[in-house]
PDB file of N, CA and C in Angstrom:
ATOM      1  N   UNK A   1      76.363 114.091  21.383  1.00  0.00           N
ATOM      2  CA  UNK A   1      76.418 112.674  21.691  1.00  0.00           C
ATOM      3  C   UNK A   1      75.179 112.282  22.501  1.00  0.00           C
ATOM      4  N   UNK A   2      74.670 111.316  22.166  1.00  0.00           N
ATOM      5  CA  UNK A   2      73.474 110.453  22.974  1.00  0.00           C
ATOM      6  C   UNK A   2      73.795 109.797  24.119  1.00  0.00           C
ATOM      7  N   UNK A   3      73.346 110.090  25.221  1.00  0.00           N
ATOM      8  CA  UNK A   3      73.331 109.719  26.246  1.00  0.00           C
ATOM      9  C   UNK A   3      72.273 108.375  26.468  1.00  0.00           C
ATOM     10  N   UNK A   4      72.636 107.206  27.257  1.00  0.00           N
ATOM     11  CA  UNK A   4      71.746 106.188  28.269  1.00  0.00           C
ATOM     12  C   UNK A   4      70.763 106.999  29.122  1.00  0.00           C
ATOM     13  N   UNK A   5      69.360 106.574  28.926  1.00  0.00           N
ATOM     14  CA  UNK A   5      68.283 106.985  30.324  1.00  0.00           C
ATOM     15  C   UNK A   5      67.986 105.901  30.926  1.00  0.00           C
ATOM     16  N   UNK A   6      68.139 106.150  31.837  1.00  0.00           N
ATOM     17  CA  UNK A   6      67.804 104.894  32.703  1.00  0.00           C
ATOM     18  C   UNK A   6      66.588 105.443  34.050  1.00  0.00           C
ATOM     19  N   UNK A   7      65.174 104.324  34.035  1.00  0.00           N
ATOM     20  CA  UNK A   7      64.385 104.585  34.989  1.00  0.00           C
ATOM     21  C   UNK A   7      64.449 103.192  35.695  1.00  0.00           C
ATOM     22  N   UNK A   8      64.052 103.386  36.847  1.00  0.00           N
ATOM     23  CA  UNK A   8      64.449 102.576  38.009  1.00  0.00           C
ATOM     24  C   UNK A   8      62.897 102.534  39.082  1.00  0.00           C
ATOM     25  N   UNK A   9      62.561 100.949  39.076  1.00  0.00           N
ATOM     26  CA  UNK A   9      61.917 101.042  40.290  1.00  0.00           C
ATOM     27  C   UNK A   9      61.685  99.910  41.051  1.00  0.00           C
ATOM     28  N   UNK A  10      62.018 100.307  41.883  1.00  0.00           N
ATOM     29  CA  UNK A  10      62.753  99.483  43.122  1.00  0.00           C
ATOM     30  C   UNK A  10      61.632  98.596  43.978  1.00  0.00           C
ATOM     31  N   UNK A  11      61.204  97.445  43.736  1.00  0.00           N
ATOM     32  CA  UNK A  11      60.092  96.941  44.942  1.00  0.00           C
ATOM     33  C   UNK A  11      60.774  95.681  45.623  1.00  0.00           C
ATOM     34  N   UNK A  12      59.456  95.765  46.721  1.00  0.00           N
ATOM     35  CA  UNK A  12      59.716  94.937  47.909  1.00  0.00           C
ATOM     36  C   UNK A  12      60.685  93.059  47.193  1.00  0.00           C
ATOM     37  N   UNK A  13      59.935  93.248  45.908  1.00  0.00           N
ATOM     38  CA  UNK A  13      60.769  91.619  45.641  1.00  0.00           C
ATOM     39  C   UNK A  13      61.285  91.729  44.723  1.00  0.00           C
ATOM     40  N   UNK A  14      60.624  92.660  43.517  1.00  0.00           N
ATOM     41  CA  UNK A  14      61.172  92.388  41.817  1.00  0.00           C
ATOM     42  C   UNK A  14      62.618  94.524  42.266  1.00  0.00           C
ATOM     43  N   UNK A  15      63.458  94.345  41.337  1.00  0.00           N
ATOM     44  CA  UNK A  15      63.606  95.932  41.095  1.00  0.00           C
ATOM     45  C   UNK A  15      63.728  95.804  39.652  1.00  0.00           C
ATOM     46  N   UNK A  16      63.134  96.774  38.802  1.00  0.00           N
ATOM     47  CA  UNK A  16      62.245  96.764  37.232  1.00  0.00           C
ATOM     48  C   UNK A  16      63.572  97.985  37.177  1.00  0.00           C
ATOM     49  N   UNK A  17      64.004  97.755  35.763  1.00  0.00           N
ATOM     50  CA  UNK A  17      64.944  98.730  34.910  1.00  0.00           C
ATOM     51  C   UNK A  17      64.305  99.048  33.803  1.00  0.00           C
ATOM     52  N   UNK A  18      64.369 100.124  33.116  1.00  0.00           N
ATOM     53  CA  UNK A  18      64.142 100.640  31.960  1.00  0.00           C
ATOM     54  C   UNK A  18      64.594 101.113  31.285  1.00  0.00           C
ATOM     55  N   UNK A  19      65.678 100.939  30.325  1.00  0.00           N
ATOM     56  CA  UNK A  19      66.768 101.726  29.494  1.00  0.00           C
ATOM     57  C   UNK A  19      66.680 102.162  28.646  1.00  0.00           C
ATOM     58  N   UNK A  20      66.618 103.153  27.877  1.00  0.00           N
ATOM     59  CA  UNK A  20      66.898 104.198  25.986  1.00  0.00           C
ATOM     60  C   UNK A  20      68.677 103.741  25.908  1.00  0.00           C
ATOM     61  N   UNK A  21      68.656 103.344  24.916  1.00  0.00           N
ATOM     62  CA  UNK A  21      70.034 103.511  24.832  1.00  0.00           C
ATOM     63  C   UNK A  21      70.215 104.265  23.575  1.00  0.00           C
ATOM     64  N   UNK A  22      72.116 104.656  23.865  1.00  0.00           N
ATOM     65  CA  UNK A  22      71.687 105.990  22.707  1.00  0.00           C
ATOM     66  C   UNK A  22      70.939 106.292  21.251  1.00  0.00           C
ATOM     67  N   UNK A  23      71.330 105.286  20.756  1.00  0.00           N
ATOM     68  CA  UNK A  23      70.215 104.954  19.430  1.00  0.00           C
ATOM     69  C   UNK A  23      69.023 104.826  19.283  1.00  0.00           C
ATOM     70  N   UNK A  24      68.074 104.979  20.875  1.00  0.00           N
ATOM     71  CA  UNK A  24      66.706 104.901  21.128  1.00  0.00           C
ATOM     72  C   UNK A  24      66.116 103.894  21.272  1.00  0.00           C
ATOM     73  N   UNK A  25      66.753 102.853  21.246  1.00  0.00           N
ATOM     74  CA  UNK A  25      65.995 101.401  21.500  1.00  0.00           C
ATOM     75  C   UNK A  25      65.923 101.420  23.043  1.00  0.00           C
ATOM     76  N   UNK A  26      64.661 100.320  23.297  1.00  0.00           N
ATOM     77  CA  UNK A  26      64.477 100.563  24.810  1.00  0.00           C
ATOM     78  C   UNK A  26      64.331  98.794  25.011  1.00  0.00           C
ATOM     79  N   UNK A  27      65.153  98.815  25.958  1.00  0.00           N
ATOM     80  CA  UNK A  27      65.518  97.483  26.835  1.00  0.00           C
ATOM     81  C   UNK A  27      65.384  97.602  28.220  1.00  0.00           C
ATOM     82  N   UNK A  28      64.776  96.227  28.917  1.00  0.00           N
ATOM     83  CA  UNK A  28      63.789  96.225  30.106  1.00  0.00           C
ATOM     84  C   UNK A  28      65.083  94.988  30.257  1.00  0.00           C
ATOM     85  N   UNK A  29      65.014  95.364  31.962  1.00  0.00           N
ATOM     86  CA  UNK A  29      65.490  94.361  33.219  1.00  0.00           C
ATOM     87  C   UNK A  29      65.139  94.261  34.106  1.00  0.00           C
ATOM     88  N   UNK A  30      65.104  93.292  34.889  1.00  0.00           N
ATOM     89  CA  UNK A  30      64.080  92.842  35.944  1.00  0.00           C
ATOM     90  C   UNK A  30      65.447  91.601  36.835  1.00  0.00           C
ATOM     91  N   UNK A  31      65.168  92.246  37.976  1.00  0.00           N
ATOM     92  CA  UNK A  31      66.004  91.417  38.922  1.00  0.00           C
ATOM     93  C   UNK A  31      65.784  91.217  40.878  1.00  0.00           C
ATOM     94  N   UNK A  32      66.192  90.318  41.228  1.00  0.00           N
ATOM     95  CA  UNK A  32      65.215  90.121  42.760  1.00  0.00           C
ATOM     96  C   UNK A  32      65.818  91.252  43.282  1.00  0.00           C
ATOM     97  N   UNK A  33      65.140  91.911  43.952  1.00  0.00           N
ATOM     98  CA  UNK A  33      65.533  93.288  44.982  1.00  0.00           C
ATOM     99  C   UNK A  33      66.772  92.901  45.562  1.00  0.00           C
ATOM    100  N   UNK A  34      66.732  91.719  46.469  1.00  0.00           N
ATOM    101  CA  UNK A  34      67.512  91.184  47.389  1.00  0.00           C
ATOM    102  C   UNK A  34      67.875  90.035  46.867  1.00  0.00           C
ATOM    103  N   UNK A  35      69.252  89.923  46.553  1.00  0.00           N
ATOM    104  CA  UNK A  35      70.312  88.741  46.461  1.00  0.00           C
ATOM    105  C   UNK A  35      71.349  88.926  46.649  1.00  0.00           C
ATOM    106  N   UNK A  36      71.600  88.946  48.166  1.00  0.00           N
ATOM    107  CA  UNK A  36      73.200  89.227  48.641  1.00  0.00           C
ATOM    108  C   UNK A  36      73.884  87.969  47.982  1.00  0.00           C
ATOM    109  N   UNK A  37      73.783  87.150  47.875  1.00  0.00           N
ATOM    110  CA  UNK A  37      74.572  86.369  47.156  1.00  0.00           C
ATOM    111  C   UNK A  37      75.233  86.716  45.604  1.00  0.00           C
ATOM    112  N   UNK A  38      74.503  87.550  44.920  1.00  0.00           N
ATOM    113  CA  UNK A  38      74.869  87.954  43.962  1.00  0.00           C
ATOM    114  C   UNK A  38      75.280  89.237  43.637  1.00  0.00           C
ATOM    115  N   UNK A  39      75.039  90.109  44.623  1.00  0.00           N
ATOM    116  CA  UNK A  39      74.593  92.091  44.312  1.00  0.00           C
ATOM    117  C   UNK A  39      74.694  92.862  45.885  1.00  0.00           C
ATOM    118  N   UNK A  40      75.086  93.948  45.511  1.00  0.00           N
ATOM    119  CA  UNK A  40      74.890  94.574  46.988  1.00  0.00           C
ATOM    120  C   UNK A  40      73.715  95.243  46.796  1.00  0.00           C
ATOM    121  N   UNK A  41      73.414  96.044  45.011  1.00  0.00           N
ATOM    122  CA  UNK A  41      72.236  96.450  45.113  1.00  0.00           C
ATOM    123  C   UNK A  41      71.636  96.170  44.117  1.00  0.00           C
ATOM    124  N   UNK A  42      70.800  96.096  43.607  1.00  0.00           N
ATOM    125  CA  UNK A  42      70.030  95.505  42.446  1.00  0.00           C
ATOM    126  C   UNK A  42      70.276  96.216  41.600  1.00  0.00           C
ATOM    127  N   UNK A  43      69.904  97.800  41.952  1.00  0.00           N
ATOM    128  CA  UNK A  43      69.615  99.502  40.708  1.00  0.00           C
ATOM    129  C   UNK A  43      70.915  98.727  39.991  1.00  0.00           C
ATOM    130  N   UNK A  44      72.275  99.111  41.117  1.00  0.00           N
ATOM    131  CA  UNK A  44      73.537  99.429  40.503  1.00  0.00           C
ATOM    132  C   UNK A  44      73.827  98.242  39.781  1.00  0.00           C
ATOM    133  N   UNK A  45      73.865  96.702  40.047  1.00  0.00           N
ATOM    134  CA  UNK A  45      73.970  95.650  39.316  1.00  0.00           C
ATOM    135  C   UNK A  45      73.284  95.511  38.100  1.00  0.00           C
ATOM    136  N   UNK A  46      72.110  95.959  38.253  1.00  0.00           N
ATOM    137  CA  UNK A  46      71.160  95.977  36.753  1.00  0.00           C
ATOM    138  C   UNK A  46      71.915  97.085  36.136  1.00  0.00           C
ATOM    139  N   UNK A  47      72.221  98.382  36.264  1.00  0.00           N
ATOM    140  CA  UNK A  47      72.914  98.853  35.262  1.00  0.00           C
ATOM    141  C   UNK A  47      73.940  98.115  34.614  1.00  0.00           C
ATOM    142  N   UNK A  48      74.613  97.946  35.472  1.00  0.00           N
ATOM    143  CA  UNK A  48      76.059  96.945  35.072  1.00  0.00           C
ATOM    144  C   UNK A  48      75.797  96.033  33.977  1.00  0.00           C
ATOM    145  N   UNK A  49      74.695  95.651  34.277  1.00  0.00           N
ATOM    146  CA  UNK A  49      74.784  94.356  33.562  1.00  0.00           C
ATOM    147  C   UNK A  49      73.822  95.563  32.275  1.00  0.00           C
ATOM    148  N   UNK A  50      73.453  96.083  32.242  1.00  0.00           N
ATOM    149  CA  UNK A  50      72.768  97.161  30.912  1.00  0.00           C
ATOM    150  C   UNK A  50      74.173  97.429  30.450  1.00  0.00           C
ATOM    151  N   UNK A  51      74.969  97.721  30.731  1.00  0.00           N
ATOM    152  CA  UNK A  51      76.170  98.639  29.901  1.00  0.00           C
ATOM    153  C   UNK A  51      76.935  97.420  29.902  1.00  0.00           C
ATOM    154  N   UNK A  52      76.958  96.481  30.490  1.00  0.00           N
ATOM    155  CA  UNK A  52      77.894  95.267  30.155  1.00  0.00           C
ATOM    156  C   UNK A  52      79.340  95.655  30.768  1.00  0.00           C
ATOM    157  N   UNK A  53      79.232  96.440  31.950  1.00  0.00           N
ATOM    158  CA  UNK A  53      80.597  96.028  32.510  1.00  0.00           C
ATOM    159  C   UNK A  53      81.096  95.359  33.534  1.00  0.00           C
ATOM    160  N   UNK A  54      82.459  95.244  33.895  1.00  0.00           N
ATOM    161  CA  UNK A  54      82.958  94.668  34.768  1.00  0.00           C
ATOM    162  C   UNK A  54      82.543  94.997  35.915  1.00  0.00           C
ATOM    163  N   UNK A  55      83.065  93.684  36.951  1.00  0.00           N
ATOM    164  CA  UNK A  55      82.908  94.055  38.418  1.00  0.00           C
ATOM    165  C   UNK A  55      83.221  94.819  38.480  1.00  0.00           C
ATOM    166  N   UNK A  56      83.983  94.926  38.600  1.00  0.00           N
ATOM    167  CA  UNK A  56      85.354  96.200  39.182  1.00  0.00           C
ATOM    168  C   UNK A  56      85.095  97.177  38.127  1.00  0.00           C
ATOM    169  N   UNK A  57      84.331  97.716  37.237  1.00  0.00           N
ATOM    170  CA  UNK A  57      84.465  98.741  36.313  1.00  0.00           C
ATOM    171  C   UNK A  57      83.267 100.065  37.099  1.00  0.00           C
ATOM    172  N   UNK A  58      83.530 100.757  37.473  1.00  0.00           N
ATOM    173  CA  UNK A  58      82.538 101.909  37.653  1.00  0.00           C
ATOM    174  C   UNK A  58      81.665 102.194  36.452  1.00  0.00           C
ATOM    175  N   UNK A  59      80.660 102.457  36.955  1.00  0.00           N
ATOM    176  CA  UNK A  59      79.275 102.862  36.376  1.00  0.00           C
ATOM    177  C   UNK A  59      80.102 104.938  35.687  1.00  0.00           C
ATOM    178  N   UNK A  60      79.802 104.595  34.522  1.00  0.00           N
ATOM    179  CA  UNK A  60      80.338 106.142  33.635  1.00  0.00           C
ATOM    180  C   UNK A  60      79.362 107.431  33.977  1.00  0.00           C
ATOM    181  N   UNK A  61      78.579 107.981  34.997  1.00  0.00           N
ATOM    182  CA  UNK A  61      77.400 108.707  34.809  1.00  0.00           C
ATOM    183  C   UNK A  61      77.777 109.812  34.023  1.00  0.00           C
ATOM    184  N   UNK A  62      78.962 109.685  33.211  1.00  0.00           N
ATOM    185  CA  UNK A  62      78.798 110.990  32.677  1.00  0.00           C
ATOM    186  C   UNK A  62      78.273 110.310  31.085  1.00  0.00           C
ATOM    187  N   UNK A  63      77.860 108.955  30.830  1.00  0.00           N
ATOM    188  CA  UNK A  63      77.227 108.627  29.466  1.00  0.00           C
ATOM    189  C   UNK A  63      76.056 108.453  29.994  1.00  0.00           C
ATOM    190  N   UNK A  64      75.302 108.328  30.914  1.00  0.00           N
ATOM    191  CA  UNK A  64      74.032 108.385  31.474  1.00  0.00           C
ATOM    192  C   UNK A  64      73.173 110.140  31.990  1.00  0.00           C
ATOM    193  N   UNK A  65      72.438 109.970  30.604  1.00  0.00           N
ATOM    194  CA  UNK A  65      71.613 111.427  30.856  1.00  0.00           C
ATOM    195  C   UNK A  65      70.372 111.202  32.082  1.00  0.00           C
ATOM    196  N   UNK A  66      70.445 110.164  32.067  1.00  0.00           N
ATOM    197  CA  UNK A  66      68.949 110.372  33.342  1.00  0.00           C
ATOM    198  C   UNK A  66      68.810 109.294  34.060  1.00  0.00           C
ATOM    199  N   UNK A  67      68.546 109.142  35.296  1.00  0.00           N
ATOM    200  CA  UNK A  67      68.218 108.060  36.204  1.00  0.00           C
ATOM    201  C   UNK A  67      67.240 108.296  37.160  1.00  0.00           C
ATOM    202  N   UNK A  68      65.926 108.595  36.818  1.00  0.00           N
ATOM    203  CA  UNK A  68      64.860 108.775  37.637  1.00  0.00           C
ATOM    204  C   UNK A  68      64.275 107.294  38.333  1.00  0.00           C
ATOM    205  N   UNK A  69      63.946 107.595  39.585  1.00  0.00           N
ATOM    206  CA  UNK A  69      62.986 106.655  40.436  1.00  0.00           C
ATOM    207  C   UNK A  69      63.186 105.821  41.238  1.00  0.00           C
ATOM    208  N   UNK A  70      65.037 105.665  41.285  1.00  0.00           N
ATOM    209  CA  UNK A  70      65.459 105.082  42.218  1.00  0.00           C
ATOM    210  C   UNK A  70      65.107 104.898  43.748  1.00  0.00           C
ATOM    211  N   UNK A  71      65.027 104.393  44.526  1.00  0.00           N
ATOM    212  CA  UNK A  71      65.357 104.851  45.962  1.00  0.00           C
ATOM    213  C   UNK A  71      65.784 103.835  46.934  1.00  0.00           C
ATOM    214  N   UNK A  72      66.824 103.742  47.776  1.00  0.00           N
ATOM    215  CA  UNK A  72      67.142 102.754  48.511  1.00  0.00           C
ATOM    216  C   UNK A  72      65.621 103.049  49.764  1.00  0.00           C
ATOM    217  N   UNK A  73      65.396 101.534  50.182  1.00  0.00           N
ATOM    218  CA  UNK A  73      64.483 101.063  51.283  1.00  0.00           C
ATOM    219  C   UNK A  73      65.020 102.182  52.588  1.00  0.00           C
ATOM    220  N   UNK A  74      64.048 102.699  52.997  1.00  0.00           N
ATOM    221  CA  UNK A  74      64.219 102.897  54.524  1.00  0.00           C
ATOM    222  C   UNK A  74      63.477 103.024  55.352  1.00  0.00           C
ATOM    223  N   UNK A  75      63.621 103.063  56.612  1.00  0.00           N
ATOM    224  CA  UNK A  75      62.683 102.501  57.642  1.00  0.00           C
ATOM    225  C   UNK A  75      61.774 101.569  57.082  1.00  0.00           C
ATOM    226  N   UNK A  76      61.731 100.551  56.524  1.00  0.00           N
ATOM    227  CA  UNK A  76      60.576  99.307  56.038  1.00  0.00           C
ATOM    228  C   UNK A  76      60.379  99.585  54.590  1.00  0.00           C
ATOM    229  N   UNK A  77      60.307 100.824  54.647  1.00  0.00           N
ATOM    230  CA  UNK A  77      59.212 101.002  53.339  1.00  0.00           C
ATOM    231  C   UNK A  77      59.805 100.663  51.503  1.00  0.00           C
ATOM    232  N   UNK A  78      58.696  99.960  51.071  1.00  0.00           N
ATOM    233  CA  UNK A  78      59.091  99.077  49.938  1.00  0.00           C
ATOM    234  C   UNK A  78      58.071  99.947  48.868  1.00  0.00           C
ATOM    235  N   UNK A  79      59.051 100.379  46.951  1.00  0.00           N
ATOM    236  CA  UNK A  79      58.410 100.132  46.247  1.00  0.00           C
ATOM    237  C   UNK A  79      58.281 101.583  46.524  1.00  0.00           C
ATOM    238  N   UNK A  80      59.220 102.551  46.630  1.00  0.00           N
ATOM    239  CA  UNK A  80      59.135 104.142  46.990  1.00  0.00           C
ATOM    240  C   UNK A  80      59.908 104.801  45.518  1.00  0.00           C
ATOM    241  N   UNK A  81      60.148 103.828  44.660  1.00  0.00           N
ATOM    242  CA  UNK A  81      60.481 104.536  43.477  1.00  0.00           C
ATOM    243  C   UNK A  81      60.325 105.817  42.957  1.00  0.00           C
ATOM    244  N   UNK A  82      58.390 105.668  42.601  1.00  0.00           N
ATOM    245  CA  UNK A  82      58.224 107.074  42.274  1.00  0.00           C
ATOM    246  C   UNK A  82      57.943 108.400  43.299  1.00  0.00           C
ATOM    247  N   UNK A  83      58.220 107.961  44.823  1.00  0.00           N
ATOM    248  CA  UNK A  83      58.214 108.828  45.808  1.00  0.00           C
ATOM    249  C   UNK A  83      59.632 109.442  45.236  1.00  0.00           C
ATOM    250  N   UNK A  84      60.123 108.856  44.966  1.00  0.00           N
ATOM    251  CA  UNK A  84      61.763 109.865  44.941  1.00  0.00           C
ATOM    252  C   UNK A  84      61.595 110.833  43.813  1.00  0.00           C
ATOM    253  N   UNK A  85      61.093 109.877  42.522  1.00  0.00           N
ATOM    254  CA  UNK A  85      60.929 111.521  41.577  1.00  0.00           C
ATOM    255  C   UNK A  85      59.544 112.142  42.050  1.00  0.00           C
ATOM    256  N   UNK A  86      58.810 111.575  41.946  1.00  0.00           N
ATOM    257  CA  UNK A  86      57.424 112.812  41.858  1.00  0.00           C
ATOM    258  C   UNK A  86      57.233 113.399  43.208  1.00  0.00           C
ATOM    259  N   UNK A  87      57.596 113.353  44.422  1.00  0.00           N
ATOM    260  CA  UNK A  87      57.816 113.701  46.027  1.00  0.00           C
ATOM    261  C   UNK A  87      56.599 113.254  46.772  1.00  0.00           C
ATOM    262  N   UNK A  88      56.075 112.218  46.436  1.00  0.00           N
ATOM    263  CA  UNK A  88      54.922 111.320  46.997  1.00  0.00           C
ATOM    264  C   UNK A  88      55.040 110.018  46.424  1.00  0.00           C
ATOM    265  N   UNK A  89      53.946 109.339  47.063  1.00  0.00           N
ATOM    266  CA  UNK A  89      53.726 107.823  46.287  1.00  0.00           C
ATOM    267  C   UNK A  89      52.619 107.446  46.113  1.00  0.00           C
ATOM    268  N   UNK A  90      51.479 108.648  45.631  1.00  0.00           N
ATOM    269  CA  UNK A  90      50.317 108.294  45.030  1.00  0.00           C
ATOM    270  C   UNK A  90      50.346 107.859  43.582  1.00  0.00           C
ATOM    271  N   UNK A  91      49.740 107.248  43.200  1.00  0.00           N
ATOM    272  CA  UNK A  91      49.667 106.789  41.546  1.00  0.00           C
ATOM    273  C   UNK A  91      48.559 107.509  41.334  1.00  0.00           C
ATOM    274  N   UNK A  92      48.252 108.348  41.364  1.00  0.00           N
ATOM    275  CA  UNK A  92      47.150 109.059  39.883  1.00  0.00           C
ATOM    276  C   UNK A  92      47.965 109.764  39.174  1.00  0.00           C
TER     277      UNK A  92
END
């Protein structure tokens, strides 16, 4: 069975989604980092809204093969996505 990949990266204003879904098509989401009015967190709401479920429905990670690049903000720092997978935040 084909699994969802999902890459994730998280900045100071936009947080950018990137999805395979199992059939290989790839679909992009884009949502404000911060909108307590709408989300507690962006990652987890943008999935939601990728798999199309309910509030109240938990996220399945066992149909999700991959979720690289996430990272919640800490101490200030914005836009640490690929610090979480690659263990820095240089871009070369």
């Amino acid at each position: 069975m084909s699994k969802w990949q999902i890459w994730i990266d998280r900045g100071g204003t936009f947080t950018d989604i990137v999805a395979k879904q199992p059939d290989g098509t790839l679909i992009t989401h884009k949502l404000l980092s911060e909108n307590p009015e709408r989300y507690k967190d962006a990652a987890v709401h943008g999935i939601r809204e990728l798999l199309r479920l309910a509030a109240d429905e938990t996220v399945p990670m066992d149909a999700v093969e991959h979720v690289a690049g996430t990272c919640r903000r800490r101490n200030g720092s914005h836009g640490c996505g690929r610090a979480c997978q690659d263990g820095d935040n240089s871009r070369n």
